[in-house]
Protein backbone atom coordinates (compact mmCIF):
# COMPACT_ATOMS: atom_id res chain seq x y z
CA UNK A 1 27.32 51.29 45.71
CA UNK A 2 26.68 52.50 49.40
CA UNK A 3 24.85 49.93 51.71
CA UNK A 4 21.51 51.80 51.41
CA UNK A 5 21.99 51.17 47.71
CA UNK A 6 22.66 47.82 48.02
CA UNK A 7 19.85 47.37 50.38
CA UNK A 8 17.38 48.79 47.98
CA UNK A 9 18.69 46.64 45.02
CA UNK A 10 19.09 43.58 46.96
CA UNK A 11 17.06 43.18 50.03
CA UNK A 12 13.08 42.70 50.09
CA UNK A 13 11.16 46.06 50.23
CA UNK A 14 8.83 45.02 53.40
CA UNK A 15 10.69 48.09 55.74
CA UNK A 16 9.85 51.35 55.62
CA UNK A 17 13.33 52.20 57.12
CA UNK A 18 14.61 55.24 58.63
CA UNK A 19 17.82 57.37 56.61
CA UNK A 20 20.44 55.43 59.04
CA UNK A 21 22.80 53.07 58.86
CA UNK A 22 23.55 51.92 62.86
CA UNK A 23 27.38 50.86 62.46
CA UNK A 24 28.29 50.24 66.21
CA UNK A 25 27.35 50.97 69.82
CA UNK A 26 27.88 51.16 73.36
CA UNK A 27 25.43 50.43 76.04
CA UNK A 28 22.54 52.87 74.97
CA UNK A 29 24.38 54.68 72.14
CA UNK A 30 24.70 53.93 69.02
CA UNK A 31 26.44 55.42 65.57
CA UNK A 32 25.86 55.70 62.30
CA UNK A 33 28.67 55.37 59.39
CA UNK A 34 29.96 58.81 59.63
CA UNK A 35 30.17 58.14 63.58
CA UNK A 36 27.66 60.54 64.64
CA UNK A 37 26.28 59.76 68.36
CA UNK A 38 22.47 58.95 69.33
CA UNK A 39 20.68 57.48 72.39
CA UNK A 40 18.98 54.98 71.28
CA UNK A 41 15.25 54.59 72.78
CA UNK A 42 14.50 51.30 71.05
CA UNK A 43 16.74 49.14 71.54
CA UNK A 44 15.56 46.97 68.42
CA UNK A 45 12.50 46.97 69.19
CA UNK A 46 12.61 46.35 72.55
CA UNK A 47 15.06 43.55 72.02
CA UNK A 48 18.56 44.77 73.38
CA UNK A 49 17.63 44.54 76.99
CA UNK A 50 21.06 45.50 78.48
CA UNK A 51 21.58 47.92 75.39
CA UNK A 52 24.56 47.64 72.56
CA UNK A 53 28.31 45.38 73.22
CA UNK A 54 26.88 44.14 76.22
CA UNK A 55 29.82 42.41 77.92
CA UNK A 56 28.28 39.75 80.14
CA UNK A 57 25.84 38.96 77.16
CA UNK A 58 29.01 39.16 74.48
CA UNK A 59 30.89 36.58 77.06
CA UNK A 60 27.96 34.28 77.87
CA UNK A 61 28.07 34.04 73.92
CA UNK A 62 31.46 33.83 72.91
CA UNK A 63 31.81 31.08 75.63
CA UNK A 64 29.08 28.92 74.06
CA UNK A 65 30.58 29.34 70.87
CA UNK A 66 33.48 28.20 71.63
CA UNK A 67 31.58 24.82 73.03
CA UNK A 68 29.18 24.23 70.50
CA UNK A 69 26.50 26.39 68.44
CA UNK A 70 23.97 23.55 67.75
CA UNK A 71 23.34 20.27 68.46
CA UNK A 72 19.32 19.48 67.35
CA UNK A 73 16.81 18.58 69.85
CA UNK A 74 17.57 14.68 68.99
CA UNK A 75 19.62 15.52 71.83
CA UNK A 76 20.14 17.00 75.51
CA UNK A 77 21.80 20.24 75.69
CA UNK A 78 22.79 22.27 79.32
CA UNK A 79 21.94 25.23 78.26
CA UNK A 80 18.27 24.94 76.74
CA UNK A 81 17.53 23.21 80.25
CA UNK A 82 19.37 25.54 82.38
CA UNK A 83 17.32 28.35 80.78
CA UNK A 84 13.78 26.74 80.81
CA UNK A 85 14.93 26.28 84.77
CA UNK A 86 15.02 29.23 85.21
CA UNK A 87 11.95 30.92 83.62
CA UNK A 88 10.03 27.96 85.17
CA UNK A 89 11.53 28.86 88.61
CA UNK A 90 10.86 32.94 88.09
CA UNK A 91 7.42 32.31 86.80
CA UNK A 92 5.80 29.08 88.06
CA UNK A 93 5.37 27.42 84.37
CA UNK A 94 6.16 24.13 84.56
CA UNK A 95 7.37 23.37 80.99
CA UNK A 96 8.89 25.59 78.24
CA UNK A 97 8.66 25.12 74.13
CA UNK A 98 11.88 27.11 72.64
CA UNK A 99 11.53 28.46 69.33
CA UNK A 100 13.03 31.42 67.55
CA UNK A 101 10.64 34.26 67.58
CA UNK A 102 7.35 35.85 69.25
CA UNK A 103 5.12 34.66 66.39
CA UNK A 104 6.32 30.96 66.92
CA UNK A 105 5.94 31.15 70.72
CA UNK A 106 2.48 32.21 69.67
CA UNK A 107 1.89 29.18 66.89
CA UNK A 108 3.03 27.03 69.71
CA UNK A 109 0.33 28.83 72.25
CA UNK A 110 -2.06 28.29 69.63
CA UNK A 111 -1.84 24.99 69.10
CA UNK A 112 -1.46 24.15 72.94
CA UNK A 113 -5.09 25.83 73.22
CA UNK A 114 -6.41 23.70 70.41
CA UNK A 115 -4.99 20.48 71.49
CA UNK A 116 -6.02 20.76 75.37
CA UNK A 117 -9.21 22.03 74.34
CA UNK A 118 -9.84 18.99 71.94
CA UNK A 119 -8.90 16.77 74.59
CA UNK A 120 -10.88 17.79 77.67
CA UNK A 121 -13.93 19.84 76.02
CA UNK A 122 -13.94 17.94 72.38
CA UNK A 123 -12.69 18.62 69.08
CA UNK A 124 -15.31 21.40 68.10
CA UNK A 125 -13.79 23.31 70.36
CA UNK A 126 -10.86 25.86 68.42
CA UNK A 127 -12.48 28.89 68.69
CA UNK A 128 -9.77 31.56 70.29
CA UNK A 129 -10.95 35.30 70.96
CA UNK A 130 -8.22 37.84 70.67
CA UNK A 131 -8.89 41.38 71.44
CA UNK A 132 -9.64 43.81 68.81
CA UNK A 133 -6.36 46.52 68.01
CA UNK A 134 -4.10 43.58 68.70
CA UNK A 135 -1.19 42.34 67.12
CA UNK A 136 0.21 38.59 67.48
CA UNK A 137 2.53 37.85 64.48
CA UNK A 138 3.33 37.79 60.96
CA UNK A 139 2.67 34.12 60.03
CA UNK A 140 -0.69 33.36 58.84
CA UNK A 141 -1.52 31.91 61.88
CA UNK A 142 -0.95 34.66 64.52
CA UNK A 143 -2.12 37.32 61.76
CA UNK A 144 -5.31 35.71 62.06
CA UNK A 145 -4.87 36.12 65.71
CA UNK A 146 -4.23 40.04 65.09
CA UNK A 147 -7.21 41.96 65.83
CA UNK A 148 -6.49 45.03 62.71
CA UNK A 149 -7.90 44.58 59.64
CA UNK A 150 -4.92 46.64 58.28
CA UNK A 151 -2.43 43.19 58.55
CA UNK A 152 -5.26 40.85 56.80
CA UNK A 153 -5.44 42.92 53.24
CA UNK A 154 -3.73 40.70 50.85
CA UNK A 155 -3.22 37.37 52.45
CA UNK A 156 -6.67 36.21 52.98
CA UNK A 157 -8.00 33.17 53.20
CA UNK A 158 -6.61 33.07 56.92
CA UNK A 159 -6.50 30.45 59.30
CA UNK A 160 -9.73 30.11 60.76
CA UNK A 161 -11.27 29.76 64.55
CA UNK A 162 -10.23 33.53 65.76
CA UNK A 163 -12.92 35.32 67.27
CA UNK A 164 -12.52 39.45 68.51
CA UNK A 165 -13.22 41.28 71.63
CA UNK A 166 -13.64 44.81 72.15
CA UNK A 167 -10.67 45.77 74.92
CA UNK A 168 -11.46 46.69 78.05
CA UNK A 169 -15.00 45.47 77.58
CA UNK A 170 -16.03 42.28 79.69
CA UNK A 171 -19.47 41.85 78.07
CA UNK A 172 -18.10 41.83 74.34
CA UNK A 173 -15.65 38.58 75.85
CA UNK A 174 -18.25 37.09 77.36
CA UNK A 175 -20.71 37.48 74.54
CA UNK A 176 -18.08 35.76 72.17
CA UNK A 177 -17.83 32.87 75.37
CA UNK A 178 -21.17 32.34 75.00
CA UNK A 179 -22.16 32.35 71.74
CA UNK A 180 -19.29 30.38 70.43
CA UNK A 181 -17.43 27.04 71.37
CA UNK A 182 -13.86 28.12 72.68
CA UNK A 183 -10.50 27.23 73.59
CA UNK A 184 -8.89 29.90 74.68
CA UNK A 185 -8.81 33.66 75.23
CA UNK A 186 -5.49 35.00 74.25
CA UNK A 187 -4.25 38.77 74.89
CA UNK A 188 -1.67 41.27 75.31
CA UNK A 189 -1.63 43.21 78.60
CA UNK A 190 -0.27 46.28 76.90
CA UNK A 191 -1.18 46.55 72.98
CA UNK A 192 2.14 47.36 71.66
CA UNK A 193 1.77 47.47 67.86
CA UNK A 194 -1.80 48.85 68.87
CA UNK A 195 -0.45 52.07 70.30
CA UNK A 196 1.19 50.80 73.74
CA UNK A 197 -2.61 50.88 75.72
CA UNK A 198 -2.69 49.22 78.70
CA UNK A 199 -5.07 46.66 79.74
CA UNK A 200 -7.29 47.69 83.04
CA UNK A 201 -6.43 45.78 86.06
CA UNK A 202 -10.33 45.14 85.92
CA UNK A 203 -10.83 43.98 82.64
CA UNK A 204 -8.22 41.54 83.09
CA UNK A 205 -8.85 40.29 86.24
CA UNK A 206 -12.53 39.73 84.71
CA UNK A 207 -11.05 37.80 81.92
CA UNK A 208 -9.49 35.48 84.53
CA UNK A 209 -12.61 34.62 86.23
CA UNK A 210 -14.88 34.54 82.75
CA UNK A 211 -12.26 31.51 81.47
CA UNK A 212 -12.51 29.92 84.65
CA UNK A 213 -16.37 29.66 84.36
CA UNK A 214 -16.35 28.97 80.64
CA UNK A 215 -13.36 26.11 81.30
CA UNK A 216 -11.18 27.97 78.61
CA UNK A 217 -7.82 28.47 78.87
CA UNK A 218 -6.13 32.01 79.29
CA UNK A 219 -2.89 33.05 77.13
CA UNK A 220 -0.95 36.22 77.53
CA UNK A 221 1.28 37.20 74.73
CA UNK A 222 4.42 38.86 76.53
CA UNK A 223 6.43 38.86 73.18
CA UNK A 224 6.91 42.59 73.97
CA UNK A 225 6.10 43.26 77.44
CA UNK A 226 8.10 40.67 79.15
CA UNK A 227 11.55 40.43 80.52
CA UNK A 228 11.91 43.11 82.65
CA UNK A 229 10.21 45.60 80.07
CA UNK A 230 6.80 46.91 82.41
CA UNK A 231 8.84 46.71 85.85
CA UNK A 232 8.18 43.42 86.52
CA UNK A 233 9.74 40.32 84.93
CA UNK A 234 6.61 39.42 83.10
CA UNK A 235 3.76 41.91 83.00
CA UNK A 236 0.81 38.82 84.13
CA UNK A 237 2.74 39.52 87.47
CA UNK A 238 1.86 43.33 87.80
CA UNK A 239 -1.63 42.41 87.17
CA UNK A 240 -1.99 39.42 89.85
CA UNK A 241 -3.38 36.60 87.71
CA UNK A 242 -2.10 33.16 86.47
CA UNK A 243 -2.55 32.30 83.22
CA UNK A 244 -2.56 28.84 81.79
CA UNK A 245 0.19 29.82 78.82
CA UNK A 246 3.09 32.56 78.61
CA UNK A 247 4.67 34.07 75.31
CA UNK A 248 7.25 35.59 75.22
CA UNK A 249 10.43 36.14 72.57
CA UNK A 250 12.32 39.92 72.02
CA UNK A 251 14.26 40.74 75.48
CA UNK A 252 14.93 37.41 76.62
CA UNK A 253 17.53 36.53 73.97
CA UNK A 254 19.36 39.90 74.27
CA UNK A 255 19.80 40.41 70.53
CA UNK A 256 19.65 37.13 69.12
CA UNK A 257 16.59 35.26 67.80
CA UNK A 258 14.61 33.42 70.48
CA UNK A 259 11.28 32.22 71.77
CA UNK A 260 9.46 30.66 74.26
CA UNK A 261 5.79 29.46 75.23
CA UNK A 262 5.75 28.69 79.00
CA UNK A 263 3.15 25.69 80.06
CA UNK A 264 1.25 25.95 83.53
CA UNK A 265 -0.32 23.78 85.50
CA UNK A 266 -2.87 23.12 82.93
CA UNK A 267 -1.29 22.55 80.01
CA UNK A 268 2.16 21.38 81.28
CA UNK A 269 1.61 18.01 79.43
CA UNK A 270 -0.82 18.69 76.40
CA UNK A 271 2.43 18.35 73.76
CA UNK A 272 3.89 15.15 73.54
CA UNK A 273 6.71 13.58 71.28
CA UNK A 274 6.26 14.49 67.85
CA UNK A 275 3.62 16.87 67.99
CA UNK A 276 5.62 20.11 67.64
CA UNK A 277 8.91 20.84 67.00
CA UNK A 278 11.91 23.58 65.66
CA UNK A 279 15.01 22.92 64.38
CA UNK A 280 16.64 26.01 65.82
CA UNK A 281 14.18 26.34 69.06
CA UNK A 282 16.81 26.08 72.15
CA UNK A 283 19.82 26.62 69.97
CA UNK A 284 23.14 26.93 72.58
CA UNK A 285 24.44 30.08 71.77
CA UNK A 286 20.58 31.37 71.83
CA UNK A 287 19.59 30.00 75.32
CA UNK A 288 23.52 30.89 76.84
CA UNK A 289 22.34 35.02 75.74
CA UNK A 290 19.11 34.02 77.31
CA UNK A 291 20.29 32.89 80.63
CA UNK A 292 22.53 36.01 80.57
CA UNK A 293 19.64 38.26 80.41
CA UNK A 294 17.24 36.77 82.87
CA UNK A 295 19.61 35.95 85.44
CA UNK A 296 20.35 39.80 85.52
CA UNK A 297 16.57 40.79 85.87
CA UNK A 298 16.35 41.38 89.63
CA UNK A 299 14.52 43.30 92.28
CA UNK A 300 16.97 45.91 91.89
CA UNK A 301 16.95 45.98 88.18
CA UNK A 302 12.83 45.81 87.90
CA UNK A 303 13.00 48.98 90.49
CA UNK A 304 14.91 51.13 88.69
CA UNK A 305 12.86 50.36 85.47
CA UNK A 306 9.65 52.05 87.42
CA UNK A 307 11.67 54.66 88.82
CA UNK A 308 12.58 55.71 85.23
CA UNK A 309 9.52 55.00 83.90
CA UNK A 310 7.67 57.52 86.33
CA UNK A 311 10.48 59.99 85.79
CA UNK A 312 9.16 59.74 81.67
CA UNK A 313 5.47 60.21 82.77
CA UNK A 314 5.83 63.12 85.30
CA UNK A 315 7.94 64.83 83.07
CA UNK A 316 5.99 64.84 79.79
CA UNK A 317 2.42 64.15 80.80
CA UNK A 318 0.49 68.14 80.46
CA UNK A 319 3.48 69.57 78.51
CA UNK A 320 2.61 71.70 75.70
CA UNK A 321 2.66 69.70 72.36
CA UNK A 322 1.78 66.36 74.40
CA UNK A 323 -1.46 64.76 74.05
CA UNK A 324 -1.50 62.27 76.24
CA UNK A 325 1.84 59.23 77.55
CA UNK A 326 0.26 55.87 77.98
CA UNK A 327 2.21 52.69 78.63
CA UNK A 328 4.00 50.71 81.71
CA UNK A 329 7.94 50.73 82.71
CA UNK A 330 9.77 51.36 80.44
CA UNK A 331 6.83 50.87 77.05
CA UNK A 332 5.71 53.69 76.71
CA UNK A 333 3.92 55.24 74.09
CA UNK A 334 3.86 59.73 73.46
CA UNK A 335 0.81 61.25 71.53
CA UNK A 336 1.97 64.53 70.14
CA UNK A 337 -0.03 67.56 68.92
CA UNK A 338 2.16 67.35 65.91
CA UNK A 339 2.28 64.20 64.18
CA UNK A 340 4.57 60.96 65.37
CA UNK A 341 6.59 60.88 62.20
CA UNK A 342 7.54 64.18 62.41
CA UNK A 343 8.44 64.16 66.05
CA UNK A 344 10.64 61.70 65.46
CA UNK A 345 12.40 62.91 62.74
CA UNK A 346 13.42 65.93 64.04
CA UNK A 347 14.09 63.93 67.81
CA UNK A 348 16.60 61.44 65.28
CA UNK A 349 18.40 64.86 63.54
CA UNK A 350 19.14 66.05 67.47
CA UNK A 351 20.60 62.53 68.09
CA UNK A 352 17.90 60.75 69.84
CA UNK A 353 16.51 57.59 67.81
CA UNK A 354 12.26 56.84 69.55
CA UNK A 355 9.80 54.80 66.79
CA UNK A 356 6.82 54.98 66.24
CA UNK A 357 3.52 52.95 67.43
CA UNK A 358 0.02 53.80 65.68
CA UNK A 359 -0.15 57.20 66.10
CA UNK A 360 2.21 57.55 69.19
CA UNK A 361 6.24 58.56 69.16
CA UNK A 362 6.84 54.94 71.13
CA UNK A 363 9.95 54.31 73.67
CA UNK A 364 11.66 51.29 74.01
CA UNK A 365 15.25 51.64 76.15
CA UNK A 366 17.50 49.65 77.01
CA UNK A 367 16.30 48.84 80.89
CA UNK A 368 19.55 49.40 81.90
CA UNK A 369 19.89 53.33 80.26
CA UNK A 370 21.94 55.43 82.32
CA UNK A 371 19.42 57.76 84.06
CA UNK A 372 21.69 61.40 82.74
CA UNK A 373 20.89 59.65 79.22
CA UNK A 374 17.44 59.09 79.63
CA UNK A 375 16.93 62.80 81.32
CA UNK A 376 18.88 64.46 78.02
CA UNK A 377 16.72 62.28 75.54
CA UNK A 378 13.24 63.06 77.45
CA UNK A 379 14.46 66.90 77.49
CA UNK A 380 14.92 67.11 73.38
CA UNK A 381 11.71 65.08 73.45
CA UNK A 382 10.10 67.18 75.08
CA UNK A 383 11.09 70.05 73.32
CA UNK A 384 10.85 68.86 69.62
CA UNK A 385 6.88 68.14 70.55
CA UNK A 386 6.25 72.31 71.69
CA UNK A 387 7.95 73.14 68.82
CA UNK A 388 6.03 70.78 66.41
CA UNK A 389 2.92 71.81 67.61
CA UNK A 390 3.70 75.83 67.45
């Protein structure tokens, strides 16, 4: 039996995947069985930062490897503390939880918010407003956090205390601050699963000030948009505010599976011994890929993310088949004339692999794509939409 065979006999049926099988790659190609070539504008999902066989992350790696791949957090281990170090250092948290995905960085956010807001404002007070059209996680937790009714069918009850805002709209927030006895308000900056929309610099600047006066705390969910992804390490940074907690997961482990919620000032010393825990969260070989990644997100990096990204907007925005491009550095999402699923199937039989977000043909390099790359996949883009729509 092939492996798409095997797949379908053997693995759960919860992906709706694409007719590939991605054997190997370089950088930002990849190949399929029979060794035909594609750029790859997804990197997993925004998760390859530095793209495919990356040889500083394959080394950082191998080298922990050879040392040790886990230890349990009964002890001390160099390079769970050399990474928190260093997103405490780029970002101005002051203490880091490590687990091993963006929906536990988010369980731990959530139960930060609960726990400081039971201690300084009283125990009624677990309410958490998300925004509506967002997407948190797949636990029952964070689905509850997700503002679409599409990812509650079928697994209701969910946890409760999860309030939603209309995005973009200060007055709906504040009505839910009001009305209701809260903890937190928790948000993506850009809703990726939503259809990679941006948050206005307004809106979120408002949200700042509205948890100041209602003495809630602010979390921003940067499982997707940080590490480099928007042009700036974490995308809270673009928008000049300082939020009490930081998610974040994808990017920062480089391909392996990794997570982190990042305490401020605030909330630095809400968990104490015994109160949460992972028995993978800071594992080695996951924090050596880790320190690989961010130690390689600099100035000059970051800059050449917005100089591609605004080489992607000026180049499709008003072309014929092209709705509308929406997004920030290098998340961006492309709503076609034609529909998404199309697009990208014909984009994938020219050798160019995009997903899809909502209703939008969604790009997700590698920040590091080769520029002559990027130009040759926007160009078949951008021709596969005309045709689409003709």
């Amino acid at each position: 039996m092939s492996i798409k065979e095997l797949d379908k006999k053997h693995i759960a049926n919860t992906y709706a995947r694409f007719d590939l099988q991605i054997s190997h790659g370089s950088g930002s190609l990849v190949y399929d069985e029979n060794g035909k070539e594609y750029i790859d504008l997804s990197s997993g999902i925004a998760v390859n930062t530095f793209g495919m066989a990356d040889p500083v992350f394959i080394n950082a790696v191998n080298e922990q490897l050879n040392k040790c791949q886990h230890t349990s957090n009964l002890y001390y281990s160099e390079p769970c503390v050399k990474l928190a170090t260093l997103l405490c250092e780029r970002t101005g948290a002051k203490k880091v939880f490590f687990g091993n995905s963006g929906a536990e960085a988010n369980e731990c956010a959530i139960k930060v918010a609960r726990l400081w807001a039971s201690e300084n404002k009283g125990e009624e007070y677990y309410n958490i407003i998300t925004l509506k059209n967002s997407f948190h996680g797949r636990t029952i937790t964070t689905l509850a956090a997700t503002g679409q009714d599409v990812f509650h069918k079928y697994f209701c009850p969910l946890t409760e205390g999860f309030l939603y805002a209309e995005a973009n709209n200060l007055d709906s927030v504040e009505a839910l601050l009001k009305d209701n006895k809260c903890a937190a308000v928790m948000m993506e900056l850009i809703q990726g699963e939503g259809g990679v929309m941006p948050l206005s610099c307004e809106f979120v600047a408002g949200v700042k000030e509205l948890c100041e006066r209602y003495n809630t705390l602010l979390v921003i969910d940067e499982v997707q948009t940080g590490n480099g992804r928007t042009g700036a390490l974490y995308a809270y940074q673009s928008y000049g505010i300082s939020p009490d907690v930081i998610t974040t997961a994808k990017g920062l482990g480089g391909g392996l599976p990794i997570g982190a919620c990042m305490m401020f000032e605030r909330t630095e010393n809400v968990l104490g011994a015994g109160l949460h825990g992972s028995t993978f969260g800071g594992n080695p070989i996951s924090c050596a890929a880790g320190i690989s990644i961010i130690e390689r997100i600099d100035n000059e990096l970051l800059s050449s993310v917005t100089e591609k990204s605004k080489y992607v907007f000026d180049t499709l925005t008003g072309c014929e088949g092209i709705k509308s491009v929406s997004g920030l550095g290098l998340m961006i999402g492309i709503e076609t004339e034609a529909d998404a699923g199309i697009v990208i199937s014909k984009c994938m039989e020219r050798g160019i692999l995009p997903i899809k977000a909502k209703n939008k043909v969604r790009l997700l390099p590698p920040l590091n794509i080769p520029f002559e790359l990027l130009k040759k996949a926007i160009e078949v883009i951008k021709e596969v939409a005309k045709e689409c729509a003709q």
